[in-house]
Every structure is written in structure tokens, then in C-alpha cells.
PDB file of N, CA and C in Angstrom:
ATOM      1  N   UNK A   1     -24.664  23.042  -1.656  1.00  0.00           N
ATOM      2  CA  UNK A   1     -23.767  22.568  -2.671  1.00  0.00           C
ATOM      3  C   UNK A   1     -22.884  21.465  -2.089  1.00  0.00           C
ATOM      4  N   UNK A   2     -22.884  20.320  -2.881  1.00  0.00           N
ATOM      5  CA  UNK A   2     -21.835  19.306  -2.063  1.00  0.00           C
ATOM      6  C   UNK A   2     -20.742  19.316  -2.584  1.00  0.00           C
ATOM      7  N   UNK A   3     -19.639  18.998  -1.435  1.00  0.00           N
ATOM      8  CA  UNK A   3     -18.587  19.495  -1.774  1.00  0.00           C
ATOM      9  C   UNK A   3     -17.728  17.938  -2.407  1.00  0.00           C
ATOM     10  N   UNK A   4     -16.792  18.054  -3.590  1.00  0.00           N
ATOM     11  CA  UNK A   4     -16.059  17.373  -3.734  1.00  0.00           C
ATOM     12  C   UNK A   4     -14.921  16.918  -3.518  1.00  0.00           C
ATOM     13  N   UNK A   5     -14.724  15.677  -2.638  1.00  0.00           N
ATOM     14  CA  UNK A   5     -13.719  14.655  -1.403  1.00  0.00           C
ATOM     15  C   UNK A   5     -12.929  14.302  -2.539  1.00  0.00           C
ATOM     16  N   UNK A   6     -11.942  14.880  -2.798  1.00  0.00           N
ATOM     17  CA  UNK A   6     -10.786  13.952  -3.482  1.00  0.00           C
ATOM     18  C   UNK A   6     -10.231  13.250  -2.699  1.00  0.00           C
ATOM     19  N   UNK A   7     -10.019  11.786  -3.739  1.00  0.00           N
ATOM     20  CA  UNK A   7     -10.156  10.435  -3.003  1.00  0.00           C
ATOM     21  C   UNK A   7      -8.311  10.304  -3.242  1.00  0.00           C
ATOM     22  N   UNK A   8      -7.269  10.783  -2.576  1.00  0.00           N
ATOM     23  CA  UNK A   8      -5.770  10.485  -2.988  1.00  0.00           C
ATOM     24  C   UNK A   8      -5.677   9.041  -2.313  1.00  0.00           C
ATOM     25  N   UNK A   9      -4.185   8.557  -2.827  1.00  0.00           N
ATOM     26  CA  UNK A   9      -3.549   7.247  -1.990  1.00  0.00           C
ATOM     27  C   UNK A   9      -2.913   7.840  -0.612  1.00  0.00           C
ATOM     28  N   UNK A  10      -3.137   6.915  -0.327  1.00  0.00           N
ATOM     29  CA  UNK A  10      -2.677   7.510   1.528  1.00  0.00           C
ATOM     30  C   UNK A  10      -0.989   7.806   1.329  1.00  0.00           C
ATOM     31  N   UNK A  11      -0.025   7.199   0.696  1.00  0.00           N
ATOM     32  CA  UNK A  11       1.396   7.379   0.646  1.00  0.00           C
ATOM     33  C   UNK A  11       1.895   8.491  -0.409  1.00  0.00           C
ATOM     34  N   UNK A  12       0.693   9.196  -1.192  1.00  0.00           N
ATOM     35  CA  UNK A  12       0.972  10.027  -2.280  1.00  0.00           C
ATOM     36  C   UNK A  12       1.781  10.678  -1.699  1.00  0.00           C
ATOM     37  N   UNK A  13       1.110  11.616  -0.702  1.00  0.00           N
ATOM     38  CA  UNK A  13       2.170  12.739  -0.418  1.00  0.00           C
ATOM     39  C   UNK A  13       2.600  12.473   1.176  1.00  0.00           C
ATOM     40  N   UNK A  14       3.953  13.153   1.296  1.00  0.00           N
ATOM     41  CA  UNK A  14       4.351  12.548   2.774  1.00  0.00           C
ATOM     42  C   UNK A  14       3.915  14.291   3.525  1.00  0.00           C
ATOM     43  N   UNK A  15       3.698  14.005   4.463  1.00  0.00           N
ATOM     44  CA  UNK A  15       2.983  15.653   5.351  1.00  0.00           C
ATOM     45  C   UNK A  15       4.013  15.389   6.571  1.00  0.00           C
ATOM     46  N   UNK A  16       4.732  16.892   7.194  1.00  0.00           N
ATOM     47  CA  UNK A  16       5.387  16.929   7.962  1.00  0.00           C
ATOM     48  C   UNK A  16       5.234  16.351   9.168  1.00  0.00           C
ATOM     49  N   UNK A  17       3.821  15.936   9.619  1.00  0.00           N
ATOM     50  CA  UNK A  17       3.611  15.244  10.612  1.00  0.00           C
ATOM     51  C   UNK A  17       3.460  13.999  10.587  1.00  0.00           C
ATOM     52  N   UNK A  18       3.826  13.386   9.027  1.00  0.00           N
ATOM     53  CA  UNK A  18       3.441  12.114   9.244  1.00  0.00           C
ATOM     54  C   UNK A  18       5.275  11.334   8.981  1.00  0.00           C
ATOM     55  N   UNK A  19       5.105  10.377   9.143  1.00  0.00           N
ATOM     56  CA  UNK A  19       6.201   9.038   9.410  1.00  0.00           C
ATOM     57  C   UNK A  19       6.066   7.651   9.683  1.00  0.00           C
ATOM     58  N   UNK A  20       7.346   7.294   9.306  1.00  0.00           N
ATOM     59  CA  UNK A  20       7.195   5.472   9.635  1.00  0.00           C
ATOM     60  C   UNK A  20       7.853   5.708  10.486  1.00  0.00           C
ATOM     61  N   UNK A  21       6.652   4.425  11.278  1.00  0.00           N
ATOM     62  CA  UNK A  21       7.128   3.795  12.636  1.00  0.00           C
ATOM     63  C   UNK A  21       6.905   2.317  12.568  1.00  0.00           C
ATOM     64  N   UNK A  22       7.470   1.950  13.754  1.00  0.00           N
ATOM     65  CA  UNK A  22       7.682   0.334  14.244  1.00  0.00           C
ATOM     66  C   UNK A  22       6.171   0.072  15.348  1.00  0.00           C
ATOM     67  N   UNK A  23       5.508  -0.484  14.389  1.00  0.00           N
ATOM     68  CA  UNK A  23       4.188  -0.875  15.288  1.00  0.00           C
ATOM     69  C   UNK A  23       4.426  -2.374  15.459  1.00  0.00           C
ATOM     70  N   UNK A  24       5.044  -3.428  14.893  1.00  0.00           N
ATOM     71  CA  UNK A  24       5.093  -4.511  15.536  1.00  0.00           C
ATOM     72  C   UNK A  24       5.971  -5.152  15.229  1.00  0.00           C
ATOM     73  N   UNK A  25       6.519  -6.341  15.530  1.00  0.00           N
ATOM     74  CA  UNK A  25       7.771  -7.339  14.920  1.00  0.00           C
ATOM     75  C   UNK A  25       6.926  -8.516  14.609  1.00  0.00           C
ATOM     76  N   UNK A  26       7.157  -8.656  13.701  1.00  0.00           N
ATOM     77  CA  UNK A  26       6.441 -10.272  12.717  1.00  0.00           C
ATOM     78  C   UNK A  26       7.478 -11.525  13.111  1.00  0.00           C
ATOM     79  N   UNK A  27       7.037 -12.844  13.481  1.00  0.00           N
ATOM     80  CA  UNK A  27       8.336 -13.598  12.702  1.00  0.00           C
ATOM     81  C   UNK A  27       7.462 -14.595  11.687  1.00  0.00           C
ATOM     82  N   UNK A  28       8.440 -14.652  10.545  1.00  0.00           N
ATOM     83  CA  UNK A  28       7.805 -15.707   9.564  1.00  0.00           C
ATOM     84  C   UNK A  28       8.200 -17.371   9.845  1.00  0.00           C
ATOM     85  N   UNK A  29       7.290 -17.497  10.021  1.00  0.00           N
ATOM     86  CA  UNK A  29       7.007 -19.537  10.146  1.00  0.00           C
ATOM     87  C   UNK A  29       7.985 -20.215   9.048  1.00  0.00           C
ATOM     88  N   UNK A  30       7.955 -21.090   9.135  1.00  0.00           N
ATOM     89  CA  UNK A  30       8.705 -22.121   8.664  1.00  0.00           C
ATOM     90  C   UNK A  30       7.937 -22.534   6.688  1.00  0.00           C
ATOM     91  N   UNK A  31       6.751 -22.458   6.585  1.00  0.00           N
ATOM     92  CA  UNK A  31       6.001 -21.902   5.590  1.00  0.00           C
ATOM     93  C   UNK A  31       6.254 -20.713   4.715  1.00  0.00           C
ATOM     94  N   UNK A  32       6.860 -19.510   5.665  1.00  0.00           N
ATOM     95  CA  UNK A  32       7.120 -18.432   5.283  1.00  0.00           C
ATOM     96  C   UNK A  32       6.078 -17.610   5.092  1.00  0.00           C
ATOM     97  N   UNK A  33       4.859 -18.202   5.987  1.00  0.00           N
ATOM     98  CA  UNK A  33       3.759 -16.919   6.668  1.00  0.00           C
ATOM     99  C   UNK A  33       4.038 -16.202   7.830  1.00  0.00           C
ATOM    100  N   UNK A  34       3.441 -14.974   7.787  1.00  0.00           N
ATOM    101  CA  UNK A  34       3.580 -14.185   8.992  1.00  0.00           C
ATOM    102  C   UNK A  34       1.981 -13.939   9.357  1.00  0.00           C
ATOM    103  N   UNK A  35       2.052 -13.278  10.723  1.00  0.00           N
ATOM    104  CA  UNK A  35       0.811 -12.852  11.092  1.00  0.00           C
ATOM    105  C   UNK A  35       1.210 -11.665  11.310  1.00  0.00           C
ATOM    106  N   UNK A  36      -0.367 -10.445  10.684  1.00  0.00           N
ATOM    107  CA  UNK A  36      -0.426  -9.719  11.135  1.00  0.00           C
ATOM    108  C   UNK A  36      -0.948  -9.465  12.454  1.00  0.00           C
ATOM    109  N   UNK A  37      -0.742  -8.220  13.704  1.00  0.00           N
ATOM    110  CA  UNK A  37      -1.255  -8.089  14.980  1.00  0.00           C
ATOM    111  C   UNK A  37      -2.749  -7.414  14.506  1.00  0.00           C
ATOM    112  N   UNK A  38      -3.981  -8.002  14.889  1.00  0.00           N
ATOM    113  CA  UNK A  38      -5.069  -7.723  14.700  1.00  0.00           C
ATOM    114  C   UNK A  38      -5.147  -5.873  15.021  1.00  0.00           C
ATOM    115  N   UNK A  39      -4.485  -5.732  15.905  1.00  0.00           N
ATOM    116  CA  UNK A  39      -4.733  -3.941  15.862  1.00  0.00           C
ATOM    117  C   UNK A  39      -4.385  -3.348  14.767  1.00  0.00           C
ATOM    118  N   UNK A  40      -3.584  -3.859  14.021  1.00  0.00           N
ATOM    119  CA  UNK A  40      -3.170  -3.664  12.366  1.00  0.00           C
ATOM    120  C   UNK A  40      -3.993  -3.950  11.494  1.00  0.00           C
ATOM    121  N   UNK A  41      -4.327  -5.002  11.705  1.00  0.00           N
ATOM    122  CA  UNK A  41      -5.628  -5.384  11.027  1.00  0.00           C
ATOM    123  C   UNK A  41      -6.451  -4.545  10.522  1.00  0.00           C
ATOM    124  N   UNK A  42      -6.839  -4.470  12.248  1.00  0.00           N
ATOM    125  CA  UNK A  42      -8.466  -3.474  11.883  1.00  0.00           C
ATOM    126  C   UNK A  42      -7.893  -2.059  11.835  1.00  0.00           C
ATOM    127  N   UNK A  43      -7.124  -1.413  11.950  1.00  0.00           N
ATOM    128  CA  UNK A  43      -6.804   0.186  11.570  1.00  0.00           C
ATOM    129  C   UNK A  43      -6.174   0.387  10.198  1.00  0.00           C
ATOM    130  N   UNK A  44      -6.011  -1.030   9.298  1.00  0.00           N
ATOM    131  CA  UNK A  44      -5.626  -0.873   8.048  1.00  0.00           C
ATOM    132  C   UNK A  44      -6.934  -1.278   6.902  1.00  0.00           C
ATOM    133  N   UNK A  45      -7.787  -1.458   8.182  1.00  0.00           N
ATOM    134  CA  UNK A  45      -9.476  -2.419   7.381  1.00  0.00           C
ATOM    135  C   UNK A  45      -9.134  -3.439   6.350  1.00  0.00           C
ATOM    136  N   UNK A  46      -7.908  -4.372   6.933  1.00  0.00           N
ATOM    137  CA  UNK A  46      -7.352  -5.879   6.491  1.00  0.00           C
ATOM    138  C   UNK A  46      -8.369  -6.579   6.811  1.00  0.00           C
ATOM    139  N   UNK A  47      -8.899  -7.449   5.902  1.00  0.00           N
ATOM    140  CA  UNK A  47     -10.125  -8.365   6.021  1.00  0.00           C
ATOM    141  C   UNK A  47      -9.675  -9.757   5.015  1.00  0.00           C
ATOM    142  N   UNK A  48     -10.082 -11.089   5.501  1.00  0.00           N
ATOM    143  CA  UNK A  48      -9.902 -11.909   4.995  1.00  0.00           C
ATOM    144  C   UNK A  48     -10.021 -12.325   3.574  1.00  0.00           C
ATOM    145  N   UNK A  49      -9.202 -13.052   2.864  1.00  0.00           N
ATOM    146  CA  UNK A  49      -9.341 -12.980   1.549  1.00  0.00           C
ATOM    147  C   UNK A  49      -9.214 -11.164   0.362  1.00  0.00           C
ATOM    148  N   UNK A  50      -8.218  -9.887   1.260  1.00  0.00           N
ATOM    149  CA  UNK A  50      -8.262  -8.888   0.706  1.00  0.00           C
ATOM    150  C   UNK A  50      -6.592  -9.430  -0.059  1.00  0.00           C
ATOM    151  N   UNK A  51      -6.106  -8.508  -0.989  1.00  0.00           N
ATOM    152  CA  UNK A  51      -5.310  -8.755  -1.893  1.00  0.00           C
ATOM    153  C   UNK A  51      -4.581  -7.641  -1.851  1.00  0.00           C
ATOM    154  N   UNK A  52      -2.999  -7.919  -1.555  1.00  0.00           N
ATOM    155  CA  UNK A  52      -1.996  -6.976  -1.371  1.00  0.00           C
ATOM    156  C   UNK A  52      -0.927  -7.060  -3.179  1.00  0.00           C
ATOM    157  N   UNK A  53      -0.170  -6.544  -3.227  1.00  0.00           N
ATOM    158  CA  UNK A  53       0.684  -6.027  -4.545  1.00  0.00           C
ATOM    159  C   UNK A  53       2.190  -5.944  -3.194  1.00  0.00           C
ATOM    160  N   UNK A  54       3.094  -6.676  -3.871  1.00  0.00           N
ATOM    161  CA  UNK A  54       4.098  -6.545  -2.890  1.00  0.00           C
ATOM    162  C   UNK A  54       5.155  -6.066  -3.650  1.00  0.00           C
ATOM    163  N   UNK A  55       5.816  -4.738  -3.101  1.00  0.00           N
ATOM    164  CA  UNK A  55       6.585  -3.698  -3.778  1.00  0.00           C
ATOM    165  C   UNK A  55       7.831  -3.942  -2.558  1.00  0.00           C
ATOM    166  N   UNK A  56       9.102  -4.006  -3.569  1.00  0.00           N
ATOM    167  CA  UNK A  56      10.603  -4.346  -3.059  1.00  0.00           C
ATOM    168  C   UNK A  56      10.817  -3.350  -3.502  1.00  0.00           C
ATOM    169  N   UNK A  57      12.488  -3.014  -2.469  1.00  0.00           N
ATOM    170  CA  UNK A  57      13.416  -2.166  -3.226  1.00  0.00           C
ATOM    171  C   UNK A  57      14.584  -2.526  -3.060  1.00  0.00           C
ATOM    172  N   UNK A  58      15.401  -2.603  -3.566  1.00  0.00           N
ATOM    173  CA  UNK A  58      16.966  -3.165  -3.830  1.00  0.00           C
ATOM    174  C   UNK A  58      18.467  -2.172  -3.743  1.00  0.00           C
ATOM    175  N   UNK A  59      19.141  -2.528  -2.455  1.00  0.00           N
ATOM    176  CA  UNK A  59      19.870  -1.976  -2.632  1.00  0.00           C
ATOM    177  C   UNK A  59      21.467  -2.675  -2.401  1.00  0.00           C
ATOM    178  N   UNK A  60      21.821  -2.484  -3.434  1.00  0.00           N
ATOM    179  CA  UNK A  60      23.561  -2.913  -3.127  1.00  0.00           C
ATOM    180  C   UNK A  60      22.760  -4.842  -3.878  1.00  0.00           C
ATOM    181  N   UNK A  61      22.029  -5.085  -4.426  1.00  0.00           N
ATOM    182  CA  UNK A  61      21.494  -6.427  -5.239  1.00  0.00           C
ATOM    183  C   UNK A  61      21.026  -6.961  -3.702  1.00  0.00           C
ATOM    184  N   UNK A  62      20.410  -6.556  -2.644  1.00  0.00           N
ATOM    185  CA  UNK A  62      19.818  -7.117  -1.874  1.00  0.00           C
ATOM    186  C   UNK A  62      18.262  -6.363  -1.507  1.00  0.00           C
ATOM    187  N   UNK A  63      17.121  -7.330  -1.176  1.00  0.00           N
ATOM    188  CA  UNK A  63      16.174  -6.413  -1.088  1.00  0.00           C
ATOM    189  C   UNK A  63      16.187  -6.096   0.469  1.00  0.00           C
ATOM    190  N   UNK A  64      16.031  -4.728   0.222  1.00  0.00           N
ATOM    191  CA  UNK A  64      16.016  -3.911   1.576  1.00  0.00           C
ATOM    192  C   UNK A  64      15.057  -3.690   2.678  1.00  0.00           C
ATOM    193  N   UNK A  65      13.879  -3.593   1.595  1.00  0.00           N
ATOM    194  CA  UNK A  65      12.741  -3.395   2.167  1.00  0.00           C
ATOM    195  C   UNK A  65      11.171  -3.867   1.203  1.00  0.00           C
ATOM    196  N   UNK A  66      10.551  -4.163   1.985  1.00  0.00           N
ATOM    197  CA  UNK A  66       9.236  -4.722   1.785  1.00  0.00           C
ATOM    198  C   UNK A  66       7.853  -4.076   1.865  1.00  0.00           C
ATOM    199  N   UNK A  67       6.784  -3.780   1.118  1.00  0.00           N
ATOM    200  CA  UNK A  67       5.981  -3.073   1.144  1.00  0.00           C
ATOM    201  C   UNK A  67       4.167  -3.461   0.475  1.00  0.00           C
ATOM    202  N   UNK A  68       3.540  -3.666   1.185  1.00  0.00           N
ATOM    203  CA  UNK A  68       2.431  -4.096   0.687  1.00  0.00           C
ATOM    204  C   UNK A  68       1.881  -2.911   0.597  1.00  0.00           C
ATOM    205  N   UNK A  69       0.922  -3.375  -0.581  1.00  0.00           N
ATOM    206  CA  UNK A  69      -0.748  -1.848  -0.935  1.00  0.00           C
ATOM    207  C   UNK A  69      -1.529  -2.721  -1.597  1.00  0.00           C
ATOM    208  N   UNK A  70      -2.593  -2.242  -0.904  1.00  0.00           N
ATOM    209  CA  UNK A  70      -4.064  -2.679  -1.116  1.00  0.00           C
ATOM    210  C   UNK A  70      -4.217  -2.239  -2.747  1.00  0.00           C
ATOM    211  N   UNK A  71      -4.687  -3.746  -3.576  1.00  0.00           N
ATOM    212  CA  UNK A  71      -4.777  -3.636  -4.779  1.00  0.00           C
ATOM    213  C   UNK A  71      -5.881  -2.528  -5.279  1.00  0.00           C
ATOM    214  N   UNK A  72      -7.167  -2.570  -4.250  1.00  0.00           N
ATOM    215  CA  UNK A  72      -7.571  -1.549  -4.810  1.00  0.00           C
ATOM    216  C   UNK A  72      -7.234   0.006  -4.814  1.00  0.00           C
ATOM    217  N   UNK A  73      -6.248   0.551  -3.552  1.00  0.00           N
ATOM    218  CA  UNK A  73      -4.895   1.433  -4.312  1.00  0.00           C
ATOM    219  C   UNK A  73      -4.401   1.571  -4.666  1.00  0.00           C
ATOM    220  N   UNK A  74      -4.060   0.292  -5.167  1.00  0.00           N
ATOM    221  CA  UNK A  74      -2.527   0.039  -6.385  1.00  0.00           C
ATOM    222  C   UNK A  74      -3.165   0.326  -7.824  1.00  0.00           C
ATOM    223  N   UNK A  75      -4.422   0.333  -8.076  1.00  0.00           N
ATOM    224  CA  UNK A  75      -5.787   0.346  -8.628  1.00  0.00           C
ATOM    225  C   UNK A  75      -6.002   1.573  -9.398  1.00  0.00           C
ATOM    226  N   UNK A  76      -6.703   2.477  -8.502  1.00  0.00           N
ATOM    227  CA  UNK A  76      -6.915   3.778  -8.171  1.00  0.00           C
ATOM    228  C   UNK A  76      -5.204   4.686  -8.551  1.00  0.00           C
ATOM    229  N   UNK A  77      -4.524   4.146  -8.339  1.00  0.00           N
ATOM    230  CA  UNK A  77      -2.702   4.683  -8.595  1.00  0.00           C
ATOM    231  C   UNK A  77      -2.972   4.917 -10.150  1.00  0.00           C
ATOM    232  N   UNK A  78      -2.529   3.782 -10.442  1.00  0.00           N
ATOM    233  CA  UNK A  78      -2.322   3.061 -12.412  1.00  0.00           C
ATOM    234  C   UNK A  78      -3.637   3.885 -12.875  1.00  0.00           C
ATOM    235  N   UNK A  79      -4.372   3.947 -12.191  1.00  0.00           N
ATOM    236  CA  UNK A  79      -5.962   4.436 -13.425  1.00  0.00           C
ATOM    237  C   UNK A  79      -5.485   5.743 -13.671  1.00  0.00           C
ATOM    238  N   UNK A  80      -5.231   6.624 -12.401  1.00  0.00           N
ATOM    239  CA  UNK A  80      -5.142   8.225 -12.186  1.00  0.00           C
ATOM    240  C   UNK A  80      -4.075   8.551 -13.312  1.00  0.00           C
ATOM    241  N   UNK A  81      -3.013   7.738 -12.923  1.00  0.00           N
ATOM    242  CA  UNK A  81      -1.825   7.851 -14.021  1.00  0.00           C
ATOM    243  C   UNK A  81      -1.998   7.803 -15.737  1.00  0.00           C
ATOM    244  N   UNK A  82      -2.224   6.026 -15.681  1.00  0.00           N
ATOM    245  CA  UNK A  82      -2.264   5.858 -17.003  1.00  0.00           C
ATOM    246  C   UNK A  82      -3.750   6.338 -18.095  1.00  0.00           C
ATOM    247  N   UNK A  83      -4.578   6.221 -17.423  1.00  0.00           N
ATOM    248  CA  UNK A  83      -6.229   6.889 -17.728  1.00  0.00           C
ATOM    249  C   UNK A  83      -6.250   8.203 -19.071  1.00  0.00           C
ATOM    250  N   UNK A  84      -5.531   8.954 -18.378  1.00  0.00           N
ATOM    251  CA  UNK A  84      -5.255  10.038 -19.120  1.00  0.00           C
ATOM    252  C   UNK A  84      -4.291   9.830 -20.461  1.00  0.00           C
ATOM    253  N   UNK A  85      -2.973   9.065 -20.411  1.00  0.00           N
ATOM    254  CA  UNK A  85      -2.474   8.450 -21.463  1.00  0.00           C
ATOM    255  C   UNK A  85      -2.810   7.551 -22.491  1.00  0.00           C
ATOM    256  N   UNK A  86      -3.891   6.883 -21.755  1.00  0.00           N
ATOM    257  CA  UNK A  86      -4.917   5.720 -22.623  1.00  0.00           C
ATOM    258  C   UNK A  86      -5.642   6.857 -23.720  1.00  0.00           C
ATOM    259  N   UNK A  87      -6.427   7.540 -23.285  1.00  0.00           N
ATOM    260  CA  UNK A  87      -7.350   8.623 -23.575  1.00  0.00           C
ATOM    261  C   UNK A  87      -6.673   8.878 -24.920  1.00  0.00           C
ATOM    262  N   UNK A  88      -5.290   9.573 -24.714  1.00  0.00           N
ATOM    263  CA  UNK A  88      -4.663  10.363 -25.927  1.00  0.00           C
ATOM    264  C   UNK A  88      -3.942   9.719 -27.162  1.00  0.00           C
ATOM    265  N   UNK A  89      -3.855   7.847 -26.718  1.00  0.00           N
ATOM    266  CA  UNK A  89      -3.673   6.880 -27.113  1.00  0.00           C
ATOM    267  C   UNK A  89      -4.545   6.732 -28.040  1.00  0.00           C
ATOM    268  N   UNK A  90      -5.963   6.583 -27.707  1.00  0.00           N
ATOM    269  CA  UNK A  90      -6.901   5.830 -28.590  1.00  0.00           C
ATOM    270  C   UNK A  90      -7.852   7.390 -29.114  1.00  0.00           C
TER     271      UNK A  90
END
């Protein structure tokens, strides 16, 4: 019998062993590109021409913090969510 892999977003749920950390310091160019460190790269399977969704949060009217997700998780998010509301919609 094969078993069924539910496919979650990696940030759904936070697990006691997991956390943010400081894996590298960026500086942004004069352009206002940054580079990512290729060990990031490849342990996030960042590949050329992939497409991020960039999520702020604001505090005190300043943004605090910065957050990219892979559109096709940002994707997979909105479907799981809204999917079911569409459904009862139409």
C-alpha cells in the first residue's frame, strides 16, 4: 500500500527544534542587488530565473523585516486555503 506524503509549506508550522538563524550578511550594490552565498543557493534549490513573492512586515511605519517564498509555495499556500472557498463559492 503506498503511503500518502503530505506535501506542507516548510514555514507552516514552527517545531521546537527548528529556528532562525544568521547564515550570511548580504550587502546591496548601488543597483540595489544583492547576492545570494551559493551554499544558500543550492540548500534552498535557488536556480536561475526562479521567482520569489517578497513579504514585509511593519513596525512602528517602518519595515522591519524582509522575507522571500518561492512562488510555487506561495502557490500551493493560496490553493490549500482559498480552493476550498472557491468550491462553496461556485
Amino acid at each position: 500500500m503506498k503511503k500518502h506524503i503530505k506535501k506542507s509549506h516548510c514555514c507552516a508550522q514552527r517545531k521546537k527544534d527548528s529556528c532562525c538563524e544568521v547564515k550570511s550578511i548580504v550587502t546591496i550594490d548601488d543597483r540595489g542587488q544583492m547576492v545570494l552565498p551559493k551554499e544558500i543557493r543550492d540548500k534552498a534549490k535557488i536556480r536561475a530565473g526562479d521567482k520569489f513573492a517578497v513579504i514585509t512586515w511593519e513596525k512602528e511605519g517602518k519595515i522591519c523585516c524582509i522575507t522571500l517564498i518561492k512562488i510555487e509555495e506561495l502557490t500551493d499556500v493560496v490553493k490549500k486555503r482559498l480552493g476550498p472557498l472557491l468550491k462553496d463559492i461556485i
